[in-house]
N, C-alpha and C. Protein backbone atom coordinates (compact mmCIF):
# COMPACT_ATOMS: atom_id res chain seq x y z
N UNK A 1 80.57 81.78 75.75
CA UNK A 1 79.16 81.52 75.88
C UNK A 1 78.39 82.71 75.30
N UNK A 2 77.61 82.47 74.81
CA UNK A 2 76.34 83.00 74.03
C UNK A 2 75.38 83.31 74.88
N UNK A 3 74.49 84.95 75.58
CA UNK A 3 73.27 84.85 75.85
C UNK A 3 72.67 85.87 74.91
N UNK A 4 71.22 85.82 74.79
CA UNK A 4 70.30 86.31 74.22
C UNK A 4 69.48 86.86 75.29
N UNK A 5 69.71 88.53 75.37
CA UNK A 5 68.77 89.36 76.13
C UNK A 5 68.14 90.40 75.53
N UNK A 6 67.15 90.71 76.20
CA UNK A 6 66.28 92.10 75.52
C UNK A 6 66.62 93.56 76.07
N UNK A 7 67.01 94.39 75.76
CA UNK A 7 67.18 95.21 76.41
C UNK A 7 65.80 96.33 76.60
N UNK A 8 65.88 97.15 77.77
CA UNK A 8 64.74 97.55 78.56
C UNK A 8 65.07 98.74 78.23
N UNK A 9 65.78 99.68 78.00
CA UNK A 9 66.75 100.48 78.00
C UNK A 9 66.22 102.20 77.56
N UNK A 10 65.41 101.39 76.92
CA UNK A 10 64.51 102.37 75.36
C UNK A 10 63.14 101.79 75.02
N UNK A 11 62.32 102.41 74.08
CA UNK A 11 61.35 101.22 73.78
C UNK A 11 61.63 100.13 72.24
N UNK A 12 62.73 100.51 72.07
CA UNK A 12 62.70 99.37 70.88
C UNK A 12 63.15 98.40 71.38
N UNK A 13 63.19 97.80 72.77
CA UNK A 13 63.63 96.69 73.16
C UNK A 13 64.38 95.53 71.96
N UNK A 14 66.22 96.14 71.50
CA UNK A 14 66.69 95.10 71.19
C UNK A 14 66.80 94.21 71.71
N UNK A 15 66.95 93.25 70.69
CA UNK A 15 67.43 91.87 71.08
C UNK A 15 69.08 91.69 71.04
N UNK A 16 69.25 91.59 72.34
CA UNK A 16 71.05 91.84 71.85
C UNK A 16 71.35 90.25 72.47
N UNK A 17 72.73 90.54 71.40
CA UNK A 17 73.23 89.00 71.87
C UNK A 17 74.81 88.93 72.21
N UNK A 18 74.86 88.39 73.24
CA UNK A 18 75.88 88.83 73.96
C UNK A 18 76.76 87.48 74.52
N UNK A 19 78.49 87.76 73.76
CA UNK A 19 79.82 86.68 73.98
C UNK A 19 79.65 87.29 75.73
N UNK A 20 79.91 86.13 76.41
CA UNK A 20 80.84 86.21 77.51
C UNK A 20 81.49 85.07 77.53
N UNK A 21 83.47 85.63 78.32
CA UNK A 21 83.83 85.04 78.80
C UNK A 21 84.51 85.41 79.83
N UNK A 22 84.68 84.05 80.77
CA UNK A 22 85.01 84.49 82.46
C UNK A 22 84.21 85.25 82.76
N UNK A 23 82.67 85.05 82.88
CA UNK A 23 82.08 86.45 83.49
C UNK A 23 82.09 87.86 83.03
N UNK A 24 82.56 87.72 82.29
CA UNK A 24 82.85 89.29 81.27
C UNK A 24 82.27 89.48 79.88
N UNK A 25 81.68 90.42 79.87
CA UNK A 25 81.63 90.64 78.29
C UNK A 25 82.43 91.15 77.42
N UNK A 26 82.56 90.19 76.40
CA UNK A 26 83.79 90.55 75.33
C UNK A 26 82.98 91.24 74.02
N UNK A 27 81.48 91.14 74.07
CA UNK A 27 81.25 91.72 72.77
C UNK A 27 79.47 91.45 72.72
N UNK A 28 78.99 92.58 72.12
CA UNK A 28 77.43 92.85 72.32
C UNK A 28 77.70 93.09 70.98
N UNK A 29 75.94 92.42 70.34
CA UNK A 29 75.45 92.57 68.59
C UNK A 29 74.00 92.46 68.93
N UNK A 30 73.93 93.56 67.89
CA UNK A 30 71.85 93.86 67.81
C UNK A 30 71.76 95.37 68.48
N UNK A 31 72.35 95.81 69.35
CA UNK A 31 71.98 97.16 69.63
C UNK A 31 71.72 98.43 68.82
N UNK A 32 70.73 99.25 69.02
CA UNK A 32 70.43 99.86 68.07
C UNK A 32 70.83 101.49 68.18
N UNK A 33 71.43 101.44 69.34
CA UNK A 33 71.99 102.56 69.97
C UNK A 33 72.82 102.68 71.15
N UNK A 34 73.51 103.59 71.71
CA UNK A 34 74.73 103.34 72.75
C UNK A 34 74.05 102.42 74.01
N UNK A 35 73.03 102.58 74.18
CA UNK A 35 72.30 102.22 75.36
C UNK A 35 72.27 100.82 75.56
N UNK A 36 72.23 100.37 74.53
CA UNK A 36 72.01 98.96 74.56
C UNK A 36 73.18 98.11 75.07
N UNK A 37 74.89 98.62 74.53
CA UNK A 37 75.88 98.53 75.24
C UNK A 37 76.42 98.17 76.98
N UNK A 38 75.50 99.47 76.95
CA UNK A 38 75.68 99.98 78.25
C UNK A 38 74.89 98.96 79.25
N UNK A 39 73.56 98.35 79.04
CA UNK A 39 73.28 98.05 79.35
C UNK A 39 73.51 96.56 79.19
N UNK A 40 73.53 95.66 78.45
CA UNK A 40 74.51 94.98 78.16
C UNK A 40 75.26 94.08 79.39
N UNK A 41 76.49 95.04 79.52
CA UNK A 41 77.58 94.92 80.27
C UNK A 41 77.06 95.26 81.53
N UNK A 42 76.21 95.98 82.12
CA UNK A 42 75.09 96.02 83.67
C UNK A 42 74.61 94.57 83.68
N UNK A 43 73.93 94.40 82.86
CA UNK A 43 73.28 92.92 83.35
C UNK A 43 73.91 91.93 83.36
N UNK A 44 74.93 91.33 82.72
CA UNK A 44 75.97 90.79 82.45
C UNK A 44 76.96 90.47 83.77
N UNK A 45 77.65 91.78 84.14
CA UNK A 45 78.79 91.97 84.95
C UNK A 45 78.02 92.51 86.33
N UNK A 46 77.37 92.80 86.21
CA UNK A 46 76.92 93.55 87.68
C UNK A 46 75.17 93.68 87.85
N UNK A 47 74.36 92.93 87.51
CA UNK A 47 72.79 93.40 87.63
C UNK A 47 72.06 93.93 88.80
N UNK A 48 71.37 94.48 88.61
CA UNK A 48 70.78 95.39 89.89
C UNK A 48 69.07 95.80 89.52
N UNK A 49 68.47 95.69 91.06
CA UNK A 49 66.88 95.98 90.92
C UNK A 49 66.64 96.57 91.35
N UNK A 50 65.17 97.45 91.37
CA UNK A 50 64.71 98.38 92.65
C UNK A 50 63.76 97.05 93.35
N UNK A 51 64.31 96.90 94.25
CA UNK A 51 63.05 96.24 95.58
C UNK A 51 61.60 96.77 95.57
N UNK A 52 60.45 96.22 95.37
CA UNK A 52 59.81 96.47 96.10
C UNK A 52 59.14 95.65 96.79
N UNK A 53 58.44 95.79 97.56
CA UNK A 53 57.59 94.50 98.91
C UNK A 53 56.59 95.09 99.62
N UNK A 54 56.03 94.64 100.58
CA UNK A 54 55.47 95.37 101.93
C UNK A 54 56.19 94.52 102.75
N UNK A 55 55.80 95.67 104.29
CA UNK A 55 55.96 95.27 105.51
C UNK A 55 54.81 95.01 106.14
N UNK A 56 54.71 94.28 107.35
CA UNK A 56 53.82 94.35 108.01
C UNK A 56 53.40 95.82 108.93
N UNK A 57 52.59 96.17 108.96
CA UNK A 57 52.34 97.10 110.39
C UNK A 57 51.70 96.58 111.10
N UNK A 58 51.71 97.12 112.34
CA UNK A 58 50.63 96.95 113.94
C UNK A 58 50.45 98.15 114.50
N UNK A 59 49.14 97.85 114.08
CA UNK A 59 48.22 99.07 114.99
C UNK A 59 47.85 100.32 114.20
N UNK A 60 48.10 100.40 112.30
CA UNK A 60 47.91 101.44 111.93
C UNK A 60 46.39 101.07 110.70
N UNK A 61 46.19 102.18 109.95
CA UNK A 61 44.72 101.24 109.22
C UNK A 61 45.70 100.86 108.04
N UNK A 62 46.86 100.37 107.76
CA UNK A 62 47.06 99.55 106.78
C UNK A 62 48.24 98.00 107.21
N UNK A 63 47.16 97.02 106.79
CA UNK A 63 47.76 95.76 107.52
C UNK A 63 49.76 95.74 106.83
N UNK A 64 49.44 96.01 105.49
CA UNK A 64 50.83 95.93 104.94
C UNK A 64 50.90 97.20 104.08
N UNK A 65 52.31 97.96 104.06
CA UNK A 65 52.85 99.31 103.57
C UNK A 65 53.76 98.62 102.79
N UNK A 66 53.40 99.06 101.82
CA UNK A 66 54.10 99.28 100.30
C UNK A 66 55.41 99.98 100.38
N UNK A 67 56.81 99.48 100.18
CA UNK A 67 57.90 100.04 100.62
C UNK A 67 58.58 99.74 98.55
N UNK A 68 59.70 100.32 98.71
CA UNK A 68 60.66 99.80 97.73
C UNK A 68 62.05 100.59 98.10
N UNK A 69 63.00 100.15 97.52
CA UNK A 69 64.09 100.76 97.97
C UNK A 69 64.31 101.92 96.61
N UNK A 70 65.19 103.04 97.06
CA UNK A 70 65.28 104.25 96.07
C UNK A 70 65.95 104.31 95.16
N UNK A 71 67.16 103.40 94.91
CA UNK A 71 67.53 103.05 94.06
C UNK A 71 68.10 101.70 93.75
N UNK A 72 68.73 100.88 92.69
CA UNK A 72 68.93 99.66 92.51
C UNK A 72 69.87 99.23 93.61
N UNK A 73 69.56 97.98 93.79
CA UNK A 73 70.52 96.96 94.62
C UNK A 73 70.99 96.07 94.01
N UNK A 74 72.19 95.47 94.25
CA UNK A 74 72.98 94.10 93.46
C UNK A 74 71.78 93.26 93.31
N UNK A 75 71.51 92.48 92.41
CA UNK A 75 70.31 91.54 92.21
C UNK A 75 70.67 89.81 93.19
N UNK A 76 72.12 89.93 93.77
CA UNK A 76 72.48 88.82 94.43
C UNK A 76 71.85 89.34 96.04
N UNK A 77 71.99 90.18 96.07
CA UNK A 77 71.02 90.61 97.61
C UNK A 77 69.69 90.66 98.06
N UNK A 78 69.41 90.16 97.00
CA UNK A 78 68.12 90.44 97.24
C UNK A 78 67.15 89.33 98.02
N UNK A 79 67.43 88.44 97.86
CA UNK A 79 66.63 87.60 99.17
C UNK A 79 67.44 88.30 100.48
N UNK A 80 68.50 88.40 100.50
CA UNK A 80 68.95 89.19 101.69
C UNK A 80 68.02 89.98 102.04
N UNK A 81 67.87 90.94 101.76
CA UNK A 81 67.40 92.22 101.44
C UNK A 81 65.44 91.85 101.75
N UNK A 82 65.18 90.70 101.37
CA UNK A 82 63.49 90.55 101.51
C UNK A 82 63.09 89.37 102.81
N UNK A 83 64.44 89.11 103.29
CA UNK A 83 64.59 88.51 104.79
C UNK A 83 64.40 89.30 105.98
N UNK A 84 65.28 90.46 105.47
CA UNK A 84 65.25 91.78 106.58
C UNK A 84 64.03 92.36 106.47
N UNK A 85 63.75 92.30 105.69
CA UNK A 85 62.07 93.00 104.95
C UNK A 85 61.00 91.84 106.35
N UNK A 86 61.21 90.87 105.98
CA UNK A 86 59.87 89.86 106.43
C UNK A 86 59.78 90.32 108.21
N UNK A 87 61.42 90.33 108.39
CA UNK A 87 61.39 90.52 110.14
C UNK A 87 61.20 91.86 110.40
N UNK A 88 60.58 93.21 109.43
CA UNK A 88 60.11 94.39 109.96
C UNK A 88 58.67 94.38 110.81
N UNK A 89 58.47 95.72 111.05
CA UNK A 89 57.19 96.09 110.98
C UNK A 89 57.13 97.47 111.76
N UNK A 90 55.95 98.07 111.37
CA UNK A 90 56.30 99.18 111.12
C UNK A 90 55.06 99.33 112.34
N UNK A 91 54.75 100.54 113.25
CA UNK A 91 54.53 100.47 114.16
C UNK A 91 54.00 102.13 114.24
N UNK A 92 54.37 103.15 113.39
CA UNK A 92 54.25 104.57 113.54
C UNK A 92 53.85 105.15 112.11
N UNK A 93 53.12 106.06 111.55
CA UNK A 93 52.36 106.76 110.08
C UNK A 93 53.61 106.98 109.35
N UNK A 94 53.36 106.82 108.17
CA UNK A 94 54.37 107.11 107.81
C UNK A 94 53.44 107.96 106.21
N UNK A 95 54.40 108.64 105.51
CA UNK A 95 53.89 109.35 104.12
C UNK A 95 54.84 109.05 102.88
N UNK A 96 53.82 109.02 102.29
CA UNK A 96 54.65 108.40 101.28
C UNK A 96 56.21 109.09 100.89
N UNK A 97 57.16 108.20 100.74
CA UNK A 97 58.33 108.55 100.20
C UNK A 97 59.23 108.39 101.37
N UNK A 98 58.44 108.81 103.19
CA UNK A 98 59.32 108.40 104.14
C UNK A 98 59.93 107.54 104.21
N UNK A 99 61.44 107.95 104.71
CA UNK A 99 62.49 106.59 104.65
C UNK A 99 62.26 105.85 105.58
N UNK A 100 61.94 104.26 106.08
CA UNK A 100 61.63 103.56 106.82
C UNK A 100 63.34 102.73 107.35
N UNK A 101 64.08 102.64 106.46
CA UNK A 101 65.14 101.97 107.19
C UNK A 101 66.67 102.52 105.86
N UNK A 102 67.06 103.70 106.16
CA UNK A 102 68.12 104.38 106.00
C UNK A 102 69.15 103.67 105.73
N UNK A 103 70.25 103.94 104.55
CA UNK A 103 71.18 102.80 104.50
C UNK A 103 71.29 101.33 104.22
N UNK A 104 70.16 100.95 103.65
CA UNK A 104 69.92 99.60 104.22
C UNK A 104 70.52 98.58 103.89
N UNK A 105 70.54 97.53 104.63
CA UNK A 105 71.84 96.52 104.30
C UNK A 105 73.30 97.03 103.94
N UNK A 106 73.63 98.51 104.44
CA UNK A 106 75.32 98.96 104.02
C UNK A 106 75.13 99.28 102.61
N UNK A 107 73.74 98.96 102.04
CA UNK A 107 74.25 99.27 100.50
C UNK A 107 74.40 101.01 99.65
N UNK A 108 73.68 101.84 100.85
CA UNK A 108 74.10 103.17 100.28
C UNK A 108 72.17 103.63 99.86
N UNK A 109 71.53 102.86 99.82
CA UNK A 109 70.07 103.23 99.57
C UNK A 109 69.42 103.26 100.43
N UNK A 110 68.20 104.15 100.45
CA UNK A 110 67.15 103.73 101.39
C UNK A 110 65.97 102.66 101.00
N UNK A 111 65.23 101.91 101.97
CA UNK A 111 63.97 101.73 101.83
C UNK A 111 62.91 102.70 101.99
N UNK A 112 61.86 102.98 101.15
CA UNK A 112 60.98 104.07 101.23
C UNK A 112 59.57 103.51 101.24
N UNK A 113 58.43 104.30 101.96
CA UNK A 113 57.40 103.87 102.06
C UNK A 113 56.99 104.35 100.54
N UNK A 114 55.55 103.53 99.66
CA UNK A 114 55.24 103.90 98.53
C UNK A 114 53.72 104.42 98.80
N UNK A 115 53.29 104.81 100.08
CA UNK A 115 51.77 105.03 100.23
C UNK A 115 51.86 105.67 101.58
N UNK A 116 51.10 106.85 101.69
CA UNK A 116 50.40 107.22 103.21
C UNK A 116 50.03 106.19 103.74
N UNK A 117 50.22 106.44 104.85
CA UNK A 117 49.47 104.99 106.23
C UNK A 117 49.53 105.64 107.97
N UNK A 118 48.63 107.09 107.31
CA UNK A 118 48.53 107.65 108.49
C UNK A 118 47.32 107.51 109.33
């Protein structure tokens, strides 16, 4: 199978086009540099996002806090990941960058607040 993706990677956003089979990539064309490779075979075999969302709070002056997680998560977790999100809420100030839920989901990242809400 044949896909056609852009890569983000750099700003010359190739257009790479990319054999898979069984879930694997056997071979990337159009890249204009190593990066494109690399990236490639990430989106392909393993894709990953940074989260971001709000939570609700109670009782602080911001109805919803701007969170995201610190670094990428599997892109298959992620409704996971914005389920646990919906049943928060946040209840105490927080500053920006504070970690609100450590570890999260086992995946090795934090969720972080993206705004004061003291």
């Amino acid at each position: 199978m044949i896909k056609n993706i852009t890569c983000i990677e750099c700003p010359k956003g190739c257009a790479l086009r990319v054999d898979i089979e069984n879930c694997r990539v056997v071979k990337v064309e159009g890249k204009q540099c190593p990066k494109g490779e690399i990236y490639a075979y990430a989106e392909i075999e393993n894709p990953t996002r940074i989260l971001t969302a709000t939570v609700l709070a109670k009782g602080l002056p911001l109805r919803l806090v701007p969170v995201r997680t610190d670094k990428p998560i599997p892109k298959i977790k992620i409704f996971e990941a914005m389920e646990e999100i919906r049943q928060m809420r946040i209840e105490k100030p927080l500053k920006i960058g504070e970690t609100i839920v450590g570890n999260f989901l086992g995946l090795g990242v934090n969720l972080i607040a993206t705004r004061d809400c003291i």
